[in-house]
N, C-alpha and C. Protein backbone atom coordinates (compact mmCIF):
# COMPACT_ATOMS: atom_id res chain seq x y z
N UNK A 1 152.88 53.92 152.45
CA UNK A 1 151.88 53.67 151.40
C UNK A 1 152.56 53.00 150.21
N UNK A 2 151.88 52.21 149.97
CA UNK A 2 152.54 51.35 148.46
C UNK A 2 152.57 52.30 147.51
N UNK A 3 153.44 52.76 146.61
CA UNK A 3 153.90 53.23 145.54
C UNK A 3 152.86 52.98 144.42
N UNK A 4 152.58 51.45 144.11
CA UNK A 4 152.30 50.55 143.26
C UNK A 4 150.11 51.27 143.21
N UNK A 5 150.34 51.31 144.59
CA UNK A 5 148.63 51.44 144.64
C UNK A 5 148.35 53.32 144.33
N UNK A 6 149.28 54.16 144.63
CA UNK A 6 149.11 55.73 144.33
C UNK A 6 149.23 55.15 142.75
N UNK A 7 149.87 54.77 142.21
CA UNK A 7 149.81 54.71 140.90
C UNK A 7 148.96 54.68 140.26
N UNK A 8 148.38 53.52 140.26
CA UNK A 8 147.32 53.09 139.48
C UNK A 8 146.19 53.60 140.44
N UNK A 9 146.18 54.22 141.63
CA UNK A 9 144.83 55.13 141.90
C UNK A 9 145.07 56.42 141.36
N UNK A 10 146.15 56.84 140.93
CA UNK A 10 146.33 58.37 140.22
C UNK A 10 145.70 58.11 138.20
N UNK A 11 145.71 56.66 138.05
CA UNK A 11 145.70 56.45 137.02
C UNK A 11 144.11 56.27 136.78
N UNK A 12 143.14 55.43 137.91
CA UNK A 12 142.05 55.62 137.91
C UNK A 12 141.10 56.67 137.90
N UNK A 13 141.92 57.65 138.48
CA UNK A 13 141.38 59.24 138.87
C UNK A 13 141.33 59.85 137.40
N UNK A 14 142.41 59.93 136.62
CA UNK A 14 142.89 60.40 135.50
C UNK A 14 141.88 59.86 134.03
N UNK A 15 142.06 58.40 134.06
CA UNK A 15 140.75 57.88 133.32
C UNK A 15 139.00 58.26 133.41
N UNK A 16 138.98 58.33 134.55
CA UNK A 16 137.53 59.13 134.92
C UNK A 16 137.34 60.68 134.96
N UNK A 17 138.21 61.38 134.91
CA UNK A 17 138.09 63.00 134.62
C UNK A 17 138.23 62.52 133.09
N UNK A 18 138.94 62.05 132.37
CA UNK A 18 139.06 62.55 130.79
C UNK A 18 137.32 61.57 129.95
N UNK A 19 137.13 60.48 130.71
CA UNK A 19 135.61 59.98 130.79
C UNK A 19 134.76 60.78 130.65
N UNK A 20 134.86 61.30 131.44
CA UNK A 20 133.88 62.58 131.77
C UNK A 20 133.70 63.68 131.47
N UNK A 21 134.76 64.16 130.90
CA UNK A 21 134.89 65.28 129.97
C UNK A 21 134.26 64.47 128.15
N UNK A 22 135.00 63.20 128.16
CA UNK A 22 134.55 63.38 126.80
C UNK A 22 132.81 63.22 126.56
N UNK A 23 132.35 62.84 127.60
CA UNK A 23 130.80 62.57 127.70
C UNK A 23 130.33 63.99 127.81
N UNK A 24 130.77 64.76 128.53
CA UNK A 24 130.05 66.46 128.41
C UNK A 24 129.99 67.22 127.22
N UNK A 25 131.07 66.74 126.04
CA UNK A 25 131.61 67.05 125.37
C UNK A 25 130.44 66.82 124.10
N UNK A 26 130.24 65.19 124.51
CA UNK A 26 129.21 64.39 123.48
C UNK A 26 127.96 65.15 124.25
N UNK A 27 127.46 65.64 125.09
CA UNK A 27 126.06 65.44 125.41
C UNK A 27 125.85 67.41 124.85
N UNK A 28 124.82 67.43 124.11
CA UNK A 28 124.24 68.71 123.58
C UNK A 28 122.77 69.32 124.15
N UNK A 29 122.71 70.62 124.57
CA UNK A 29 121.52 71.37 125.05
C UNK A 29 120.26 71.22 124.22
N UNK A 30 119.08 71.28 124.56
CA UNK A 30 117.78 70.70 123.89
C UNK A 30 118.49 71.82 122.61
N UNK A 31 118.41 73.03 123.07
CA UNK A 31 118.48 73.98 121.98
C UNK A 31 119.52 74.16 121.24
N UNK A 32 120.94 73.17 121.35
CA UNK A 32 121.51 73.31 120.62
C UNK A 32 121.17 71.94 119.76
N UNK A 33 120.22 71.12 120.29
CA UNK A 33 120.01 69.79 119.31
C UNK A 33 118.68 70.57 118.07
N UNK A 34 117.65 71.65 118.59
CA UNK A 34 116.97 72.46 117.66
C UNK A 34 117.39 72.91 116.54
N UNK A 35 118.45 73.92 117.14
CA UNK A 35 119.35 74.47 116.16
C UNK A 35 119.65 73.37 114.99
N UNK A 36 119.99 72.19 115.10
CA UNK A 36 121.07 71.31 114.41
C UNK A 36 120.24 71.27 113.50
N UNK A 37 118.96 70.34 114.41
CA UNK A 37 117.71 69.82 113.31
C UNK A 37 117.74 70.86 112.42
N UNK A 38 117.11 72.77 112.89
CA UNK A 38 117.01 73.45 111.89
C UNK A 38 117.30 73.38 110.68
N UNK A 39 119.49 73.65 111.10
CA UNK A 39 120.10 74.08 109.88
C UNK A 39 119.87 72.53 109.30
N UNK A 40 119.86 71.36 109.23
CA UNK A 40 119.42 70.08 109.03
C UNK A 40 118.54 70.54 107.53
N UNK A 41 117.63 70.63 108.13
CA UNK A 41 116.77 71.17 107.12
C UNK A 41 116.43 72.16 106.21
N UNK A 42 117.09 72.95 106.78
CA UNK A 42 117.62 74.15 105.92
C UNK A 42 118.47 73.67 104.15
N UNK A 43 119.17 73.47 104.87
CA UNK A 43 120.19 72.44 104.45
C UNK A 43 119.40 71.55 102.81
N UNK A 44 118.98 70.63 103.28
CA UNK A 44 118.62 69.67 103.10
C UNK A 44 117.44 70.15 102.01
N UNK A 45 116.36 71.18 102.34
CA UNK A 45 115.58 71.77 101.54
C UNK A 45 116.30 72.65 100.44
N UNK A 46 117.19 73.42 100.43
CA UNK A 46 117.72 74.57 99.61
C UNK A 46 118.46 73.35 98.86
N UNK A 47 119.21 72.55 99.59
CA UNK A 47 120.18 71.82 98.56
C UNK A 47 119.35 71.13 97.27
N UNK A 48 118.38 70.74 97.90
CA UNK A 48 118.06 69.62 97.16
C UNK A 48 117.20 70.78 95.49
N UNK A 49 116.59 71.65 95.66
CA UNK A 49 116.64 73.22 95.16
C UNK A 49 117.53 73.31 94.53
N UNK A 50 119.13 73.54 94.63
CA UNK A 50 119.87 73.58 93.89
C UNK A 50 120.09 72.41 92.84
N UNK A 51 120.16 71.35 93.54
CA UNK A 51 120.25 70.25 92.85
C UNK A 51 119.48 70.44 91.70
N UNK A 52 117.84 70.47 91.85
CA UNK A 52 117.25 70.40 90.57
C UNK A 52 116.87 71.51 89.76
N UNK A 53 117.52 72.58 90.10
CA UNK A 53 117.37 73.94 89.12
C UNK A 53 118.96 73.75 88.56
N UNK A 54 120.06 73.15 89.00
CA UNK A 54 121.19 72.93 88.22
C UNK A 54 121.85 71.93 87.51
N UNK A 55 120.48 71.16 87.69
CA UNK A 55 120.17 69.60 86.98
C UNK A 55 121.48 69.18 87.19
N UNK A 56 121.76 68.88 88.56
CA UNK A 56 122.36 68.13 89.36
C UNK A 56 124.50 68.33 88.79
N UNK A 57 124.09 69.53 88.38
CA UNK A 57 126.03 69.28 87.88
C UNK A 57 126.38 71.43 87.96
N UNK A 58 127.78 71.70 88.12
CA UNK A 58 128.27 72.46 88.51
C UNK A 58 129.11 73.19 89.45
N UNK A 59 128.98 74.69 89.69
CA UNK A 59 129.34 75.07 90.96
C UNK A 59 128.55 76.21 91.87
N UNK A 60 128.87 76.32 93.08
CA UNK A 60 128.30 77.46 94.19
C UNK A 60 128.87 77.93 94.67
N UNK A 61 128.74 79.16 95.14
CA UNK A 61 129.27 80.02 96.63
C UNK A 61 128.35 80.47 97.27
N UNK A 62 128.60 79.89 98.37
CA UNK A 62 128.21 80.03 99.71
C UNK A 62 128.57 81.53 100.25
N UNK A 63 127.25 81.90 100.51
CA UNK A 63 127.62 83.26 101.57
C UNK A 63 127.04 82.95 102.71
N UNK A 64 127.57 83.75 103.67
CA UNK A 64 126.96 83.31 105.22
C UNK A 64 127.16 85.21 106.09
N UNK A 65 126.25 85.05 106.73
CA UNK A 65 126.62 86.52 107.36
C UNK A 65 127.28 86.73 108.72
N UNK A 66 127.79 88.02 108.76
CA UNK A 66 128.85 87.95 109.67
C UNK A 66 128.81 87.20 110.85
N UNK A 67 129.76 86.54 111.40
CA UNK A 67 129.75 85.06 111.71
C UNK A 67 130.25 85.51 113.77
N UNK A 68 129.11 86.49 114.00
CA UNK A 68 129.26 86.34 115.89
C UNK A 68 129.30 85.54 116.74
N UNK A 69 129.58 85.56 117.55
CA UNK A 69 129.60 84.26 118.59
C UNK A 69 128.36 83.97 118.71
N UNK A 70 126.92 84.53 118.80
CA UNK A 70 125.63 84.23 119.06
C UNK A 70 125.36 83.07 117.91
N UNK A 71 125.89 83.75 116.60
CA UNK A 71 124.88 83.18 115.57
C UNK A 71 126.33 82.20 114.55
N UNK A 72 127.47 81.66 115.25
CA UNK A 72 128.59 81.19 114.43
C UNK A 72 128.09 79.83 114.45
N UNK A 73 127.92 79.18 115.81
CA UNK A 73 127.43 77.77 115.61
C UNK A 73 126.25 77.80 114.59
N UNK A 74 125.25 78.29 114.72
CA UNK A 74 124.10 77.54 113.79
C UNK A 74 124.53 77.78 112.04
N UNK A 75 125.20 79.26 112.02
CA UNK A 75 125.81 79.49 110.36
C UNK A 75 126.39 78.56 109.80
N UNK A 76 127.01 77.64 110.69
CA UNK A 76 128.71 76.81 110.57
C UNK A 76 127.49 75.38 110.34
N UNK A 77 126.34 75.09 110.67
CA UNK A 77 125.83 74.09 111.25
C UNK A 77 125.00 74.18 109.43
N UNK A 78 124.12 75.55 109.13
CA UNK A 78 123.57 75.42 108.26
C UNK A 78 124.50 75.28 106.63
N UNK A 79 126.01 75.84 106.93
CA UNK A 79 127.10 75.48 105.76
C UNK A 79 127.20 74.42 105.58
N UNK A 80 127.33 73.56 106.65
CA UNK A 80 127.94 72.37 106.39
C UNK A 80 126.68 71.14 105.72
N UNK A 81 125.41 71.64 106.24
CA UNK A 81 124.52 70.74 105.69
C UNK A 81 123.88 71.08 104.52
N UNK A 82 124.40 72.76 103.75
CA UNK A 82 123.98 72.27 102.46
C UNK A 82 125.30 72.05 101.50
N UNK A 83 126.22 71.98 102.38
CA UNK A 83 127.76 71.30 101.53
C UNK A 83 126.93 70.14 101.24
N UNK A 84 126.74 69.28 102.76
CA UNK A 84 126.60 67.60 102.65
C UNK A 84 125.31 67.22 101.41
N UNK A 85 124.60 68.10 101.38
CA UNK A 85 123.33 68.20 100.66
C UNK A 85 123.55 68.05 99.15
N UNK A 86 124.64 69.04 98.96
CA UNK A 86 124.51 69.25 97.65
C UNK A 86 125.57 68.14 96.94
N UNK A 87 126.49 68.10 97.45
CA UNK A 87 127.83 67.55 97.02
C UNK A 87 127.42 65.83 97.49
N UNK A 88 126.55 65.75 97.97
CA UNK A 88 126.28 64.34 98.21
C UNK A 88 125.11 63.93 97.35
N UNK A 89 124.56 64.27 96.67
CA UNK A 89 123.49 64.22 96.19
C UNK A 89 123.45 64.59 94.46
N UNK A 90 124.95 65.12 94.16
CA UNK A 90 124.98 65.29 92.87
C UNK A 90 126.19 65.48 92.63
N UNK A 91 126.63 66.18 91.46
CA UNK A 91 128.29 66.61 91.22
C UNK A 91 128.29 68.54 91.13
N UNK A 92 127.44 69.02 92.15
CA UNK A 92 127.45 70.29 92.72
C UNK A 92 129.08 70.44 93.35
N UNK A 93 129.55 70.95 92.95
CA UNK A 93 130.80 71.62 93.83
C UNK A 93 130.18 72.88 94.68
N UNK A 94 130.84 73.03 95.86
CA UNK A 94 130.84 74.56 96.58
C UNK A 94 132.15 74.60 96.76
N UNK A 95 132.37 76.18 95.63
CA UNK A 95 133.07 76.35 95.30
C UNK A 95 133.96 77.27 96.47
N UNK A 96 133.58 77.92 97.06
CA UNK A 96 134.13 78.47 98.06
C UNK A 96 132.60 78.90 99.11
N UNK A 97 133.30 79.28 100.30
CA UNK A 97 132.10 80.16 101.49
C UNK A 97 132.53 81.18 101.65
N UNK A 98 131.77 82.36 101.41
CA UNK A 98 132.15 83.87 101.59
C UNK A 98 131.54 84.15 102.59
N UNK A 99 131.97 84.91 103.96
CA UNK A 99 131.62 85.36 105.07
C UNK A 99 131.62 86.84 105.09
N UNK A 100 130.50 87.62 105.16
CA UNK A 100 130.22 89.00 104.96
C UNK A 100 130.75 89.75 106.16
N UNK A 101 131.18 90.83 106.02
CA UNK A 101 131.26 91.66 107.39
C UNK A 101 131.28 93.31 107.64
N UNK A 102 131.61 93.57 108.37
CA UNK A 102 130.71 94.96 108.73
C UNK A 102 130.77 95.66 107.58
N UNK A 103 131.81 95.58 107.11
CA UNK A 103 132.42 96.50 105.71
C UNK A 103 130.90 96.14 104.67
N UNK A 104 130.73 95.38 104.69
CA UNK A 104 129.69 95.07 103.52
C UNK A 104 128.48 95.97 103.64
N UNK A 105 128.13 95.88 105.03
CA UNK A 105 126.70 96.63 105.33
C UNK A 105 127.09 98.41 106.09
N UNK A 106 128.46 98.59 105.12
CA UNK A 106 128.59 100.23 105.77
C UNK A 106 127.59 101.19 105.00
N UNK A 107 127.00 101.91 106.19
CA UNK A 107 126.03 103.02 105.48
C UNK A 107 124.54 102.78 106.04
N UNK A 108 124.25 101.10 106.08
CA UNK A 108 123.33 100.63 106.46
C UNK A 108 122.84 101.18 107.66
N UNK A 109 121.51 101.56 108.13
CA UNK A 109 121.30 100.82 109.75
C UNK A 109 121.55 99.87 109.99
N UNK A 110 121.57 99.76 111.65
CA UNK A 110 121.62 98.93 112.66
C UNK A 110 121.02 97.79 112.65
N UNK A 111 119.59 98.04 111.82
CA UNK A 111 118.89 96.87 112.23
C UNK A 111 118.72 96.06 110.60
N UNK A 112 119.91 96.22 109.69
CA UNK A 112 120.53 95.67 108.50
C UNK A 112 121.08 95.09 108.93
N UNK A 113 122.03 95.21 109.40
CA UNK A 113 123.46 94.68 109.89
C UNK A 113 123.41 92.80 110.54
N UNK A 114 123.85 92.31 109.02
CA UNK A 114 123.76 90.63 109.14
C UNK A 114 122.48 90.42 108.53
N UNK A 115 121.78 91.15 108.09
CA UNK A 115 120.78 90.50 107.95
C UNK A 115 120.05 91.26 106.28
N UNK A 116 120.14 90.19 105.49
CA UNK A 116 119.68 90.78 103.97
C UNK A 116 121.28 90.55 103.15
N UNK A 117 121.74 90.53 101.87
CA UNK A 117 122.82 90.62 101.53
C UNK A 117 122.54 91.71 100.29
N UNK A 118 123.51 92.72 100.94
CA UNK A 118 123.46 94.25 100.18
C UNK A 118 123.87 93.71 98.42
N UNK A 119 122.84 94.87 98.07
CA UNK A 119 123.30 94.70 96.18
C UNK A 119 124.54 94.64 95.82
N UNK A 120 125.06 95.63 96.38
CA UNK A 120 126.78 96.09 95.71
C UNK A 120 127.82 94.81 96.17
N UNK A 121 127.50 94.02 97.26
CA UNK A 121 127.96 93.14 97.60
C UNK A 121 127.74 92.06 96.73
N UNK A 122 126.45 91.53 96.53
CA UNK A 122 126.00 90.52 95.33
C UNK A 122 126.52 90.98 94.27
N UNK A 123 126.53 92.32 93.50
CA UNK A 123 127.53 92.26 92.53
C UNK A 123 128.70 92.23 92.33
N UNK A 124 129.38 92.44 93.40
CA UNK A 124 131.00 92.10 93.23
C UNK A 124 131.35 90.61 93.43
N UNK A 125 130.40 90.08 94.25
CA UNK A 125 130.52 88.69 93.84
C UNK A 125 130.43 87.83 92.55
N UNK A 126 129.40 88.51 91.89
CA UNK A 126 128.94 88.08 90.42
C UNK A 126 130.63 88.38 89.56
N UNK A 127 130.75 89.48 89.86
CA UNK A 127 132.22 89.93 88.81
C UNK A 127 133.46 89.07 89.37
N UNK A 128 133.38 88.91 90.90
CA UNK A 128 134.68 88.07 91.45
C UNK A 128 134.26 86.29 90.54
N UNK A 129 133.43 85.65 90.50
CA UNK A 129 132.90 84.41 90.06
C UNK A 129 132.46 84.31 88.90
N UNK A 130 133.39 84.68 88.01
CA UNK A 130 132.74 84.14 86.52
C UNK A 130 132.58 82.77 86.24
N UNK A 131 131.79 82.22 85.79
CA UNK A 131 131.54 81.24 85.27
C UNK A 131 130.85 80.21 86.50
N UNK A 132 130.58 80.61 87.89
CA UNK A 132 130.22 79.98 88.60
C UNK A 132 128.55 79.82 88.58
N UNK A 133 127.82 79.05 88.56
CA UNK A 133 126.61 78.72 88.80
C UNK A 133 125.38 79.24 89.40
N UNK A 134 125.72 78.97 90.93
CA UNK A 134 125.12 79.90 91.66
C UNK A 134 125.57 80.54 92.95
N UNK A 135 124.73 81.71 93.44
CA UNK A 135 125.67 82.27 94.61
C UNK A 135 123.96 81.89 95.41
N UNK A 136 124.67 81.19 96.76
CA UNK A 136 123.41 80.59 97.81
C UNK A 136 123.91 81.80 98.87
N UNK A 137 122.96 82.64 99.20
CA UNK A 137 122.93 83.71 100.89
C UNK A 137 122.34 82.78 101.55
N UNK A 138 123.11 82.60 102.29
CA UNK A 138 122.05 81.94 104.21
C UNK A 138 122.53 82.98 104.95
N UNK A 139 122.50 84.52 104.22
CA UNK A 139 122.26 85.31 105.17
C UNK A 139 121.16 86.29 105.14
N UNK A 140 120.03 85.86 104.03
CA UNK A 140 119.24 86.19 103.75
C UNK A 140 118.77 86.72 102.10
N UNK A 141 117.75 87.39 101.81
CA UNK A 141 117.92 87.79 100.20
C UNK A 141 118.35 88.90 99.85
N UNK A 142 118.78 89.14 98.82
CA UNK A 142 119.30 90.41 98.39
C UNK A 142 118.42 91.30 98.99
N UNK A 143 119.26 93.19 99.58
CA UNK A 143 117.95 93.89 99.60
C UNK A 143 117.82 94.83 98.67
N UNK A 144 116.94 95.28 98.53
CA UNK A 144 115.91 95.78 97.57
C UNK A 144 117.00 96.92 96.89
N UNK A 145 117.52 97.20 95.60
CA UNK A 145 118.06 98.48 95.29
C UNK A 145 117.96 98.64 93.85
N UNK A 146 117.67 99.63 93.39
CA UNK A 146 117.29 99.93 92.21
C UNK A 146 118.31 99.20 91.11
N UNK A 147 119.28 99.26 91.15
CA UNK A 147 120.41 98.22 90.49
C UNK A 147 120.09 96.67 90.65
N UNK A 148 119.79 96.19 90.84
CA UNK A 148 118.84 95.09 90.78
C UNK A 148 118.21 94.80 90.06
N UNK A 149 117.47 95.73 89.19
CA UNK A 149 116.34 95.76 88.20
C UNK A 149 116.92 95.42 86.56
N UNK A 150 118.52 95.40 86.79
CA UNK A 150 118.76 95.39 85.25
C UNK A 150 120.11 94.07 85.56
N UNK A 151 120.20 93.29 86.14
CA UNK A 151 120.97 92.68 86.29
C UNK A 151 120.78 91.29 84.83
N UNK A 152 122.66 91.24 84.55
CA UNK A 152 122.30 90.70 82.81
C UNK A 152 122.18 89.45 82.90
N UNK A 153 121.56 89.11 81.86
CA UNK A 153 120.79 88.47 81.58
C UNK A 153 121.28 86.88 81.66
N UNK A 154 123.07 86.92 81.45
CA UNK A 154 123.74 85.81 81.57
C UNK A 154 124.27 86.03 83.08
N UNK A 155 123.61 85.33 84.03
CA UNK A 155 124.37 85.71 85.59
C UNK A 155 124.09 84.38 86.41
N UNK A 156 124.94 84.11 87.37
CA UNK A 156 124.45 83.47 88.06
C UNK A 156 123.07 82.95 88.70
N UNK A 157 122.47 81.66 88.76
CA UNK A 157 121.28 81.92 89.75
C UNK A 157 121.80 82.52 91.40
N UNK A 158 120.56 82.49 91.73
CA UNK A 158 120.39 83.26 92.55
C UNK A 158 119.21 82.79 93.79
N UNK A 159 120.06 82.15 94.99
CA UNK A 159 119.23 81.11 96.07
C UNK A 159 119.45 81.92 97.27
N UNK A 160 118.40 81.63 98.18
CA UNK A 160 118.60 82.64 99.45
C UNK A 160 117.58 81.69 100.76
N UNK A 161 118.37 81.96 101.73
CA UNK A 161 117.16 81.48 103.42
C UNK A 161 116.77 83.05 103.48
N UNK A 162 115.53 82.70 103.12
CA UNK A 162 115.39 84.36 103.13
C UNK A 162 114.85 84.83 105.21
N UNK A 163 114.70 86.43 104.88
CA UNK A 163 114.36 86.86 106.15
C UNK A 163 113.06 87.56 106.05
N UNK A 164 112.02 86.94 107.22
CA UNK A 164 110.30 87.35 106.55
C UNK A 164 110.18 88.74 107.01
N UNK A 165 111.25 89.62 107.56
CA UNK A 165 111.30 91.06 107.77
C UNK A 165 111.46 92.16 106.92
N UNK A 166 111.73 91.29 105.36
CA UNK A 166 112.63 91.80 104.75
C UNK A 166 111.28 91.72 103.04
N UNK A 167 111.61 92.37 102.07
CA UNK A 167 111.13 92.61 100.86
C UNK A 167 111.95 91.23 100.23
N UNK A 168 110.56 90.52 99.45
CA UNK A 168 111.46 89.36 98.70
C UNK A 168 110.14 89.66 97.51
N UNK A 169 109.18 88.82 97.83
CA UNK A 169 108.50 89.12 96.54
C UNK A 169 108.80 89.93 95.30
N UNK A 170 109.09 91.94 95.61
CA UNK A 170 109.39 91.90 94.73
C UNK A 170 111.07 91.53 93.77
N UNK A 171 111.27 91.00 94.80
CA UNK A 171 112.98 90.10 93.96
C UNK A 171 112.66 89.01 92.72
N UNK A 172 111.59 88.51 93.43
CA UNK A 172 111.17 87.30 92.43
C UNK A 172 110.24 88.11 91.09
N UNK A 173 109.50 89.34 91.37
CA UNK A 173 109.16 90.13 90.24
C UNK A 173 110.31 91.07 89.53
N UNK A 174 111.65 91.01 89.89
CA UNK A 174 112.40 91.51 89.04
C UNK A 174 113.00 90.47 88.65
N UNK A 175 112.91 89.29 89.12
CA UNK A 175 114.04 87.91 88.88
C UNK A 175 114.85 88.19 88.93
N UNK A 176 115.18 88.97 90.64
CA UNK A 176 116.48 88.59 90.84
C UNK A 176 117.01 87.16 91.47
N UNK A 177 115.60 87.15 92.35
CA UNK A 177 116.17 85.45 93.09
C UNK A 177 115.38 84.50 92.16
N UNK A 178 115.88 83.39 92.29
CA UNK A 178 115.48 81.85 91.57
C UNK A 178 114.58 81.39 92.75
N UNK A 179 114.74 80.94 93.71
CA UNK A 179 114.52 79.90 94.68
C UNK A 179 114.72 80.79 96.19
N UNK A 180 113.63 80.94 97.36
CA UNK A 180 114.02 81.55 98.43
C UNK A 180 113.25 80.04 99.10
N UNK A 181 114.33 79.95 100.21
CA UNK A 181 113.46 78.92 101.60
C UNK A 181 113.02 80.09 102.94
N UNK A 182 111.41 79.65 103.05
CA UNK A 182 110.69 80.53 104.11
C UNK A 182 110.28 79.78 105.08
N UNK A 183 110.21 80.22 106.44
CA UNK A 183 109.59 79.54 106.94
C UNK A 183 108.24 79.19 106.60
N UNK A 184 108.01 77.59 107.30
CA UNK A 184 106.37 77.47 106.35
C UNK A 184 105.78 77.66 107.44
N UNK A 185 103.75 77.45 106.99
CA UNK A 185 102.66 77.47 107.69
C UNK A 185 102.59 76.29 108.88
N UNK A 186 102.82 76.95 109.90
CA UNK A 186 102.18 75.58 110.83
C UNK A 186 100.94 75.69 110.98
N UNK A 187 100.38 74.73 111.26
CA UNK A 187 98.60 74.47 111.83
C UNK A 187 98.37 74.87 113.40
N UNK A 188 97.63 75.19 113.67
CA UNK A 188 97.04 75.18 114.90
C UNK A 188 97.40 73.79 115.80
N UNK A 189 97.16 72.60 114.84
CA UNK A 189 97.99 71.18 115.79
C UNK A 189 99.34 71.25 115.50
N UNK A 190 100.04 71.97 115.27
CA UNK A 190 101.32 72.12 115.10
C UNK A 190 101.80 70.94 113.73
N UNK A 191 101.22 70.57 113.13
CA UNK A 191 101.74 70.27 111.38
C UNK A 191 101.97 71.28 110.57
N UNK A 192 102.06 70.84 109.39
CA UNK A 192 103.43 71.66 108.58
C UNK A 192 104.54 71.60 108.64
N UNK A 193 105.14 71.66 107.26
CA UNK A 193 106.81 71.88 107.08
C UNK A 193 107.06 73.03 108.13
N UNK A 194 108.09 72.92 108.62
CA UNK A 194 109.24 73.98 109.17
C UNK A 194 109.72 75.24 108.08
N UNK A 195 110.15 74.48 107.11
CA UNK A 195 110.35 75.54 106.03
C UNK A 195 109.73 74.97 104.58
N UNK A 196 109.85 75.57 103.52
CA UNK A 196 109.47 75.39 102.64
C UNK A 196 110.34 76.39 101.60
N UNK A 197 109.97 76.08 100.37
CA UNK A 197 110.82 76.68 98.82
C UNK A 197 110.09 77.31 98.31
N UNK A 198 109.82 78.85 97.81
CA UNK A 198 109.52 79.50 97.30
C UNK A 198 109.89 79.54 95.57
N UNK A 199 109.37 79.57 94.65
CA UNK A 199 110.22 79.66 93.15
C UNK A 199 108.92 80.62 92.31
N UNK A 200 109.38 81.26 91.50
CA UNK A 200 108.98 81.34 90.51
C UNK A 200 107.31 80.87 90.43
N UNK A 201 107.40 79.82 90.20
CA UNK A 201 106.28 79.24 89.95
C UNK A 201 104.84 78.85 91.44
N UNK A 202 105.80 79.36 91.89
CA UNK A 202 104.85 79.33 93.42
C UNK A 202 105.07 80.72 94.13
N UNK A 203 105.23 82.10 93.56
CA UNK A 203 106.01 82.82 94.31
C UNK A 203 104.00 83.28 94.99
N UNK A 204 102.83 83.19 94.23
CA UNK A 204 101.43 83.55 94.21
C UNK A 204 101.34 83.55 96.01
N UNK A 205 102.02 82.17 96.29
CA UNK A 205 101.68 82.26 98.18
C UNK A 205 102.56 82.82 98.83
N UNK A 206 103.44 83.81 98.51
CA UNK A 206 104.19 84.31 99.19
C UNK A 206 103.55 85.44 99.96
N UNK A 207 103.94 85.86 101.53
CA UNK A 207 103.41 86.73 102.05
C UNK A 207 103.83 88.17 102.38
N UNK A 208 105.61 88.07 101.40
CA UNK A 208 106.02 89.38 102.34
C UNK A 208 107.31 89.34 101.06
């Protein structure tokens, strides 16, 4: 056998496995192209939220909740698009991403766990971040605790993807949150936003 021809057929073989890997690599599941869009918009809605409640200049921290293999891609997916959101769109810094974990929600139930961002946690953030702007949860809104009710008066805002399982309304009647994104109303023909911004001034249609 020619030498010359194993060669360059070992070389043809070799070009078409790494071909082919990088194409599996590029090609994504309907539901992981869902996901994307989601955090896309997620993203894209809250940022633009920050943008104009911080009249476009400052800083943030990012919280995200504990970061499992189920739920790491879409967390990682919805960080990065309200980085691109904000920091592209104004002179928003994100100032750091804080990733919550079990320790945060000790004491809690089970069916807390990742989901809501505990008071005592939001306030040690407030004391770790002086002078920072705002603290954004995309792991949901603060939950409900009587310490909440007196939070001073010079503090960070306060942005959240909220969770519709969870008590928000009265957050926005103690002002603790500024701005929550909910999922919105679809129609029966399937129109409507995906999500939508809750504030202050619109909190009247909130349902939960």
């Amino acid at each position: 056998m020619d030498p010359k021809k194993v060669i360059i057929g070992g070389i043809a073989f070799i070009a078409i496995i790494v071909s082919t890997g990088v194409l599996l690599r590029g090609c994504s599941s309907p539901g992981e192209e869902v996901q994307s869009a989601l955090a896309l918009e997620v993203g894209t809605i809250l940022g633009d939220e920050i943008i104009r409640q911080l009249d476009g200049d400052g800083s943030v921290v990012v919280i995200t909740r504990p970061l499992g293999e189920h739920v790491r891609q879409k967390a990682m997916e919805e960080v990065k698009s309200l980085r691109r959101a904000v920091e592209k769109g104004s002179n928003i810094e994100v100032k750091s991403v804080v990733e919550l974990t079990a320790e945060d929600y000790a004491g809690f139930s089970p069916m807390f766990q990742g989901r809501g961002l505990p008071s005592a946690t939001l306030l040690r953030l407030m004391d770790e971040n002086p002078g920072v702007d705002a603290l954004v949860s995309l792991a949901g809104q603060p939950l409900m605790h009587e310490e909440l009710e007196d939070l001073p008066e010079t503090r960070p805002k306060i942005f959240c993807l909220a969770v519709s399982t969870l008590p928000l309304r009265d957050l926005f009647e103690w002002s603790v949150v500024d701005a929550a994104v909910v999922k919105g109303e679809v129609s029966s023909e399937g129109g409507g936003p995906r999500y939508e911004v809750i504030t202050q001034e619109t909190v009247e249609y909130l349902e939960f």
